[in-house]
Protein backbone atom coordinates (compact mmCIF):
# COMPACT_ATOMS: atom_id res chain seq x y z
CA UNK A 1 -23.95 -9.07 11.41
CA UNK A 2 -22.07 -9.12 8.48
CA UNK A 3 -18.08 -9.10 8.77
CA UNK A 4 -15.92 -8.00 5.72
CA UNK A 5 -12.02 -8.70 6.20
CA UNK A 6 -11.27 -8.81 2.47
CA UNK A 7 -9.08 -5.56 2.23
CA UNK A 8 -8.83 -2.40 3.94
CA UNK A 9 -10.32 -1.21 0.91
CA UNK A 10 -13.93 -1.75 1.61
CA UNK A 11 -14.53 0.82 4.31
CA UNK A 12 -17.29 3.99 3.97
CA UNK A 13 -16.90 7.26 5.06
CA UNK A 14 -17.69 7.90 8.66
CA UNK A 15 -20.41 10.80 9.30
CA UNK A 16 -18.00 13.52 10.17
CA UNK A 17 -15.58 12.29 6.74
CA UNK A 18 -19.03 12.91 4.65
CA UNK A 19 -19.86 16.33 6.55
CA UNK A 20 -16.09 18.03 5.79
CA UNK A 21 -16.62 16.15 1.97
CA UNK A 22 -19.94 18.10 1.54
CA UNK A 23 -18.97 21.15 3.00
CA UNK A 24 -15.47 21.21 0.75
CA UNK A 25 -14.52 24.39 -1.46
CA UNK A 26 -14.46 22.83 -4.86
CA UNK A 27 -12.68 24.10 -8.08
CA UNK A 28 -11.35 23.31 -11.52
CA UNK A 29 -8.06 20.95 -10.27
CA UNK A 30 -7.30 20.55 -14.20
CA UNK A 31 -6.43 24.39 -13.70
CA UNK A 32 -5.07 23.80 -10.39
CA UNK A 33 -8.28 26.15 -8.91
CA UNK A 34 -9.42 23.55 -6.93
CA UNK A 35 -8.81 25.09 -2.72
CA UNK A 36 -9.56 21.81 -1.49
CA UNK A 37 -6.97 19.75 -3.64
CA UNK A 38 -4.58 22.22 -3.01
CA UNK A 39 -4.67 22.20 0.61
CA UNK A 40 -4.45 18.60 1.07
CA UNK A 41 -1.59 18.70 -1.41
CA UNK A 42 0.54 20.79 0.21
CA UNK A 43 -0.02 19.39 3.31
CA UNK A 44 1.08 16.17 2.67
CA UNK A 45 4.49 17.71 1.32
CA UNK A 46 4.68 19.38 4.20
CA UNK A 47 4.33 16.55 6.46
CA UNK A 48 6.90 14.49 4.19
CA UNK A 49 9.39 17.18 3.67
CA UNK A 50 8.62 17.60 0.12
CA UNK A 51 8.49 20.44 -2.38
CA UNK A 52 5.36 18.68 -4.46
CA UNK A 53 2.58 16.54 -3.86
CA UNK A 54 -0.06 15.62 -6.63
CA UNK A 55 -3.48 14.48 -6.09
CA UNK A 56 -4.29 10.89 -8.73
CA UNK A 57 -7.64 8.87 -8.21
CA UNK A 58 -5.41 5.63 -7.38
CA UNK A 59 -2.82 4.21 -6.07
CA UNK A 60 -2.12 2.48 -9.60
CA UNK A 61 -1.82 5.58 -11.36
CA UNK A 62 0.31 7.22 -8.53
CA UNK A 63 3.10 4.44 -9.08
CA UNK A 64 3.45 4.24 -12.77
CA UNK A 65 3.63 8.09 -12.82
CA UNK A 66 6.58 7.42 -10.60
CA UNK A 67 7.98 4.71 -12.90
CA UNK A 68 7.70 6.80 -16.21
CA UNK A 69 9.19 9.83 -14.58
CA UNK A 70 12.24 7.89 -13.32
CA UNK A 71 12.74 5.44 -16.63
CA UNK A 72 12.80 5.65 -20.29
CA UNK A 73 12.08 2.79 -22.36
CA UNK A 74 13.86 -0.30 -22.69
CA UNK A 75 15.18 0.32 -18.53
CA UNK A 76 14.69 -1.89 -15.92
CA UNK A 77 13.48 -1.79 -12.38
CA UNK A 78 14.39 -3.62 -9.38
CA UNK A 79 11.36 -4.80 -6.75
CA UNK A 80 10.84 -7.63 -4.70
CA UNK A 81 8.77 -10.59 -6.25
CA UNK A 82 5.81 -9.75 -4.25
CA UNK A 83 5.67 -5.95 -5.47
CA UNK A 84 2.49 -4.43 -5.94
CA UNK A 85 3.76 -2.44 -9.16
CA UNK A 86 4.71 -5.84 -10.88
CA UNK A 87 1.91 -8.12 -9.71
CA UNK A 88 -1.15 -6.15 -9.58
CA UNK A 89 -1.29 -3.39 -11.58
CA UNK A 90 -2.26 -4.59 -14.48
CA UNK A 91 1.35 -4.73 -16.05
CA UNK A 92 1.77 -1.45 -16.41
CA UNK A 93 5.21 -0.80 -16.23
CA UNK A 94 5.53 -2.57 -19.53
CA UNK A 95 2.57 -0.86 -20.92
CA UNK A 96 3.00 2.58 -19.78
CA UNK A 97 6.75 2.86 -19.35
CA UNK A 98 8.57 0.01 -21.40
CA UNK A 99 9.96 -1.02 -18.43
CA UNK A 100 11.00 -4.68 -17.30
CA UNK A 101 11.30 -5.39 -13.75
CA UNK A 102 14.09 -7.75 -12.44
CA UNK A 103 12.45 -9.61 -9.13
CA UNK A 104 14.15 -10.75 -6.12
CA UNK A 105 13.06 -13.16 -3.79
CA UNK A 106 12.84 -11.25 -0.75
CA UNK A 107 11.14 -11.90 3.06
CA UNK A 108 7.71 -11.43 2.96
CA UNK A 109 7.82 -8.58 0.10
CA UNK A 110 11.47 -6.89 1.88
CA UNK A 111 14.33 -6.72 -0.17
CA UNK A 112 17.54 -5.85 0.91
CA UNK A 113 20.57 -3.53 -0.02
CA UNK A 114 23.04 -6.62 -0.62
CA UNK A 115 20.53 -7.62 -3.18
CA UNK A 116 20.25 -4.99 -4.89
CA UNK A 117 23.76 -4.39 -5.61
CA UNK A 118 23.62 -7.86 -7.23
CA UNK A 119 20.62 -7.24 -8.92
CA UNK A 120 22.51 -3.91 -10.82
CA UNK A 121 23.11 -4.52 -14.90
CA UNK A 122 26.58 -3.30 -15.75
CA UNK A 123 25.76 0.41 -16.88
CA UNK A 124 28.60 -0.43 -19.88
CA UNK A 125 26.76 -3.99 -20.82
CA UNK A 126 24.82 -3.03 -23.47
CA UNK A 127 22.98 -6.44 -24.53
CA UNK A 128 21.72 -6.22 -20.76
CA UNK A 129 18.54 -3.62 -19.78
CA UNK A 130 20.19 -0.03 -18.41
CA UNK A 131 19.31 -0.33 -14.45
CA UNK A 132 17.52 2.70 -13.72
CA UNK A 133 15.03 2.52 -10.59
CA UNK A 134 14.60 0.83 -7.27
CA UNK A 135 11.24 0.16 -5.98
CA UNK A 136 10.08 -0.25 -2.44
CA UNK A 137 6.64 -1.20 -0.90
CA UNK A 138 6.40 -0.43 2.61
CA UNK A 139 4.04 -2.27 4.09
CA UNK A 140 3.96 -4.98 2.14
CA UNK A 141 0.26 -6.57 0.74
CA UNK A 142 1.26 -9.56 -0.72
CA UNK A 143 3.71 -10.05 2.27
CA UNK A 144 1.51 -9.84 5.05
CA UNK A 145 1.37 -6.44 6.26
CA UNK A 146 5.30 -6.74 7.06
CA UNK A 147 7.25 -3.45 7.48
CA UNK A 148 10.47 -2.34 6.49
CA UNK A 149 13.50 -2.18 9.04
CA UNK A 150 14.36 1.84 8.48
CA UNK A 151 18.28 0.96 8.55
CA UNK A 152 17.93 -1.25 5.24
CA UNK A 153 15.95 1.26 3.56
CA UNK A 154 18.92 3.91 3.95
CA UNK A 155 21.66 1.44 2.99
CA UNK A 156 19.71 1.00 -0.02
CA UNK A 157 19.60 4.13 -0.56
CA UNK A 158 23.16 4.56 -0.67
CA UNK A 159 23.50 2.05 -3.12
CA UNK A 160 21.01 4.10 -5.22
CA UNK A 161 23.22 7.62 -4.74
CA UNK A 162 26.25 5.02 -5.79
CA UNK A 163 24.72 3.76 -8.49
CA UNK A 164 22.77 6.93 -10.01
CA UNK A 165 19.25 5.03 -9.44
CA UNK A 166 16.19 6.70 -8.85
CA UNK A 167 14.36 5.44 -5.50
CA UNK A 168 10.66 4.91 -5.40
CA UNK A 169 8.34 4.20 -2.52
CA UNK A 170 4.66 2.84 -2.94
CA UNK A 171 3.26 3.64 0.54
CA UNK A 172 0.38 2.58 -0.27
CA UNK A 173 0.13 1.53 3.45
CA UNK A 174 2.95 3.32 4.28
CA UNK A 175 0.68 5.30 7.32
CA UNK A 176 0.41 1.67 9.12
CA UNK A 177 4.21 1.27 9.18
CA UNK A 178 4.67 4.70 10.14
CA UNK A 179 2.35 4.07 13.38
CA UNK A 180 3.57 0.79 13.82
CA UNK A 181 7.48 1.34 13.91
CA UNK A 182 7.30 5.29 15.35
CA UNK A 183 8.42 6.70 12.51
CA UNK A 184 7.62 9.75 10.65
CA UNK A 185 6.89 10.97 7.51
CA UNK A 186 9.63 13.31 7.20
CA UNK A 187 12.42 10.12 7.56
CA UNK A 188 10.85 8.64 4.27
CA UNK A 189 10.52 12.50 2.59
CA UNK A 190 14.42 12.51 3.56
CA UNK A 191 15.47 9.37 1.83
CA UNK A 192 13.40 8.28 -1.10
CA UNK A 193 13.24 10.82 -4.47
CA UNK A 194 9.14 10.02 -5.10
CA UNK A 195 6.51 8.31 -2.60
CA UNK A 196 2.98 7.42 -3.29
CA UNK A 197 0.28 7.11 -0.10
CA UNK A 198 -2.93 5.83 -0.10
CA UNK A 199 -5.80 7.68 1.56
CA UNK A 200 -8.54 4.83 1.00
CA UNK A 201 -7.39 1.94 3.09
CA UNK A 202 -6.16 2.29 6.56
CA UNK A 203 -7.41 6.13 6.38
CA UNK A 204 -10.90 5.54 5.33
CA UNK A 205 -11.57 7.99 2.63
CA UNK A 206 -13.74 6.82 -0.66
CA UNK A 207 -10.57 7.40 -3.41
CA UNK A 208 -7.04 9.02 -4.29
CA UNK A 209 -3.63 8.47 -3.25
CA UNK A 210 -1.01 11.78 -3.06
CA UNK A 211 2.47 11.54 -5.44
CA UNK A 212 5.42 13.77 -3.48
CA UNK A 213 8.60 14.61 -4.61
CA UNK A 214 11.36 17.35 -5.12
CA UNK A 215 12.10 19.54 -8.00
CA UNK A 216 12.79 18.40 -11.91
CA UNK A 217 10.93 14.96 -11.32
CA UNK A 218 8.03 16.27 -9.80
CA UNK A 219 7.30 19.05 -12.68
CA UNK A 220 7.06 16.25 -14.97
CA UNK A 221 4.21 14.91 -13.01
CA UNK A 222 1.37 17.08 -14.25
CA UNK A 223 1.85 15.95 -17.25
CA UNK A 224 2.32 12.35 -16.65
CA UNK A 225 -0.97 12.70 -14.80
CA UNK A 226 -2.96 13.97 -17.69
CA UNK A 227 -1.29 11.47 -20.14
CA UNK A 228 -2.33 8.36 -17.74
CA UNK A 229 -6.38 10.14 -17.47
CA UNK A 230 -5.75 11.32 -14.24
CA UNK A 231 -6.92 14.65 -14.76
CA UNK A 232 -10.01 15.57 -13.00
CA UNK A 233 -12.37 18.71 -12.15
CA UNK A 234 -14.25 19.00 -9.18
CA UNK A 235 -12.40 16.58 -6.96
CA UNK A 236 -12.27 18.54 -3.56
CA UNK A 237 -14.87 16.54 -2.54
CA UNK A 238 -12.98 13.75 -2.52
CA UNK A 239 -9.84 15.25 -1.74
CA UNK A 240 -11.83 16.23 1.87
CA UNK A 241 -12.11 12.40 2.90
CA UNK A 242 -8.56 12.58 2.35
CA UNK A 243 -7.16 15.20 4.07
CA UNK A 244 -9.69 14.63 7.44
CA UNK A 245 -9.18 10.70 7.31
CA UNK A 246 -5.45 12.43 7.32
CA UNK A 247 -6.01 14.71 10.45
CA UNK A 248 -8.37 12.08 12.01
CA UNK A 249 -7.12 8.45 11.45
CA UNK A 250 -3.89 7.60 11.49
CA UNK A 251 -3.40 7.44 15.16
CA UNK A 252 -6.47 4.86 14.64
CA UNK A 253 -4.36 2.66 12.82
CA UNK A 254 -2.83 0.87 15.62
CA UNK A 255 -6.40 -0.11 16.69
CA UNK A 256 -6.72 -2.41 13.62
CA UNK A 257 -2.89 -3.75 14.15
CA UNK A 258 -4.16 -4.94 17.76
CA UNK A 259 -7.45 -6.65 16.28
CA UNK A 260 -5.09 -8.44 13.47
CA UNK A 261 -2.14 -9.44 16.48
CA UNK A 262 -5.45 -10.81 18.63
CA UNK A 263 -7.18 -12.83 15.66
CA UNK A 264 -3.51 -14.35 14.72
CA UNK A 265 -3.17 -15.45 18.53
CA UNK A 266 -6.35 -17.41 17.93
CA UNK A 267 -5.74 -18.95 14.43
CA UNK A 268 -2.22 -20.48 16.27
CA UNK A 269 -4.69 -22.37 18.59
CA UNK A 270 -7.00 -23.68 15.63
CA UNK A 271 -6.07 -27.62 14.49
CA UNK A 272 -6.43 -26.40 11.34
CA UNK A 273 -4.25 -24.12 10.98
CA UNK A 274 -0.82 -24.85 9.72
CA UNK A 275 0.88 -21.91 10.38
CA UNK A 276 0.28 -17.81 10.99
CA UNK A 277 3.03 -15.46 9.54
CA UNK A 278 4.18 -12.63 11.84
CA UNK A 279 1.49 -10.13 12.44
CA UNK A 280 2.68 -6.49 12.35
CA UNK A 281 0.04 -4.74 10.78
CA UNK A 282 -3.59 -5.48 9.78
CA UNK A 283 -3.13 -8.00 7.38
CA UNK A 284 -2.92 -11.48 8.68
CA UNK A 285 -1.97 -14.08 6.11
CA UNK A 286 -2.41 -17.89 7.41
CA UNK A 287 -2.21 -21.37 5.77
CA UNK A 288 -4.64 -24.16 6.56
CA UNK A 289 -4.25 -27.74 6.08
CA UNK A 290 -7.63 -28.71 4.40
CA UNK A 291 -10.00 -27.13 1.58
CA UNK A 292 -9.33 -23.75 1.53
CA UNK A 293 -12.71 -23.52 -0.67
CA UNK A 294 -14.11 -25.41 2.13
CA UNK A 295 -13.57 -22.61 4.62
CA UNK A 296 -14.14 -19.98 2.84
CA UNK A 297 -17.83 -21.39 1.94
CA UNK A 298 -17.97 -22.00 5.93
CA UNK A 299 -17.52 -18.78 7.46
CA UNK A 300 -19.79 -16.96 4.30
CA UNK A 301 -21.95 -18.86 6.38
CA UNK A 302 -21.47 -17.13 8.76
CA UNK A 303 -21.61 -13.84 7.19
CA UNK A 304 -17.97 -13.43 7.11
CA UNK A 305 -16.01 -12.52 3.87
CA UNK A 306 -12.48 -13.03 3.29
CA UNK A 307 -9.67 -13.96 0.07
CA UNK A 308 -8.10 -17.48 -0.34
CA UNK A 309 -5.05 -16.90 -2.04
CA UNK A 310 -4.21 -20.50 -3.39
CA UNK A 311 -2.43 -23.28 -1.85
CA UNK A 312 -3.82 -23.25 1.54
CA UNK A 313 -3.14 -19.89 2.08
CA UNK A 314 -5.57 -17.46 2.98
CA UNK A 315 -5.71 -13.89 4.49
CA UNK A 316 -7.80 -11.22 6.84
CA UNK A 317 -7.55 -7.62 6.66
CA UNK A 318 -8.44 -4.84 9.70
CA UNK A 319 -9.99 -1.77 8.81
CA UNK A 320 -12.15 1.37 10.01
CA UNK A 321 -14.87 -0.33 9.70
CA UNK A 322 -14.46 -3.75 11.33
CA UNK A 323 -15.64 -2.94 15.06
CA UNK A 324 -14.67 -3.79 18.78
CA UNK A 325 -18.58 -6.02 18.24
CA UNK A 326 -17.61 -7.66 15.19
CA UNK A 327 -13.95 -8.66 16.27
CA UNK A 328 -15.49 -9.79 19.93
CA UNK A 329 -18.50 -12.06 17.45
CA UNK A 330 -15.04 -13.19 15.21
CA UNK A 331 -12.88 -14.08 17.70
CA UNK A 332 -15.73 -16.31 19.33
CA UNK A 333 -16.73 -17.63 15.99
CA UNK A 334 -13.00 -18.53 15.41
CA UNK A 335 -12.40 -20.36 18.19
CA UNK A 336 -15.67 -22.58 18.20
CA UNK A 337 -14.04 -23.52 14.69
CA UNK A 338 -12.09 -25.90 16.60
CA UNK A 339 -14.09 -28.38 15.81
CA UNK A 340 -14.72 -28.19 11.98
CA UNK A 341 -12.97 -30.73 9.43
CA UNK A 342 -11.76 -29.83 6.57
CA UNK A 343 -11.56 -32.00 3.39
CA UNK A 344 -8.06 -32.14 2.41
């Protein structure tokens, strides 16, 4: 049996995602005639409240569409250290958008309002970058799967309407915090101006992420689109994972945020392990006190895969495809670990 917790990106299609991809009404989406694309666009504005949503083939490209549309060169952005725009997307908010990004150190990826307001360059200080956008990941990767409390997100908001800046989600895993904390799409489609989601990790499907937004910012995204390569042709087959993984998978989610919460309960009883960070989601991000190389070469053994991240710190990810038979195999496998040592 062969376990793979490296991402949430790794899953397949199930049988009944491949059946509605090959039985999908395809078109020409560079002339918007694909029925497919267009029915899973509009109803993910729908469920967010939104005038627009535009199909990209990534997550990456979703986001600095959203940066270019909200910037102009030479601006700055405000995100938390750990953001997914700064660190792993291939700096493209310099490359795409002349942007710089002013970090703050937040809590596990979450930045709040206060620190914002400090972050803001004086609009009239010209040897200082013009502050123009705030960006938000919700959950957070690099911060463990942590979620957002809603009530920070709206005060930072305010400070955004006070401050004329534009206000930028990447959901990326935004359906796990929206299962996790009860909330709905429509309170995120109410307070942020553009929001990217991700249909390939928690939901399942093989590709694309969905751009929504209202009016003037959103016609510019077309364009954007085709300028970053994101136009495509046929693409209702993909767009079919997306909108059943949609209808199908979400409620799902909360299965892989009990398998993460039950794996972290057993790393806290591992001699090992140094410390677990709060487990919200289905990312669980733990520190260890010996070779981290060591462990990982271990449990390959073992046919499990999973990333260090440096310093002792590694992490596991849930998904669709990790099952009730490989978590019960893990969970065993884990705890007869007890009795492993490390090199330090």
């Amino acid at each position: 049996m062969k376990i793979d917790l490296r991402s949430d990106t790794i899953t397949k299609p199930t049988p009944e995602m491949l059946k509605a991809m090959m039985n999908a009404e395809v078109g020409d989406d560079v002339y918007k005639e694909d029925p497919t694309v267009n029915q899973l666009e509009s109803y993910v504005a729908e469920l967010f409240g939104k005038e627009k949503a535009l199909f990209f083939p990534t997550g990456s490209m979703a986001n600095q569409a959203a940066i270019k549309m909200h910037t102009q060169p030479g601006e700055q952005l405000i995100a938390d250290a750990y953001a997914h725009v700064y660190n792993y997307e291939g700096g493209g908010v310099s490359f795409n958008s002349g942007v710089s990004c002013k970090l703050l150190p937040g809590d596990r990826g979450r930045i709040t309002a206060e620190q914002v307001v400090n972050a803001i360059n004086p609009p009239d200080f010209y040897h200082s970058p013009l502050t123009s956008l705030v960006c938000i990941e919700n959950t957070t990767n690099k911060g463990g799967g942590a979620c957002y409390d809603f009530a920070e997100l709206e005060k930072i908001r305010e400070v955004c309407n006070q401050h004329q800046l534009g206000y930028h989600l990447d959901g990326a895993r935004l359906w796990n915090a929206l299962e996790a904390k009860n909330e709905t799409p429509e309170q995120y489609g109410a307070l942020f101006d553009t929001i990217s989601v991700c249909l390939s990790k928690g939901l399942g499907a093989p590709m694309g992420s969905l751009l929504v937004g209202d009016g003037e910012i959103m016609e510019k995204a077309l364009r954007v689109r085709k300028v970053l390569g994101g136009g495509m042709r046929q693409i209702g087959y993909m767009a079919a994972g997306g909108l059943y993984g949609l209808q199908h998978h979400r409620k799902r989610l909360m299965e892989d945020h009990q398998k993460a919460k039950e794996i972290a309960q057993v790393l806290l009883s591992l001699p090992y392990v140094v410390s677990v960070e709060p487990v919200e989601t289905n990312i669980i991000i733990f520190t260890i006190s010996g070779s981290e190389k060591e462990f990982i070469d271990q449990m390959a053994s073992k046919n499990v895969q999973f990333y260090g991240m440096g310093g002792g710190k590694l992490r596991f990810v849930t998904h669709l495809d990790y099952t009730d038979k490989m978590h019960t195999y893990f969970l065993k496998l884990l705890e007869e670990s007890a009795t492993i040592h490390l090199t330090s």
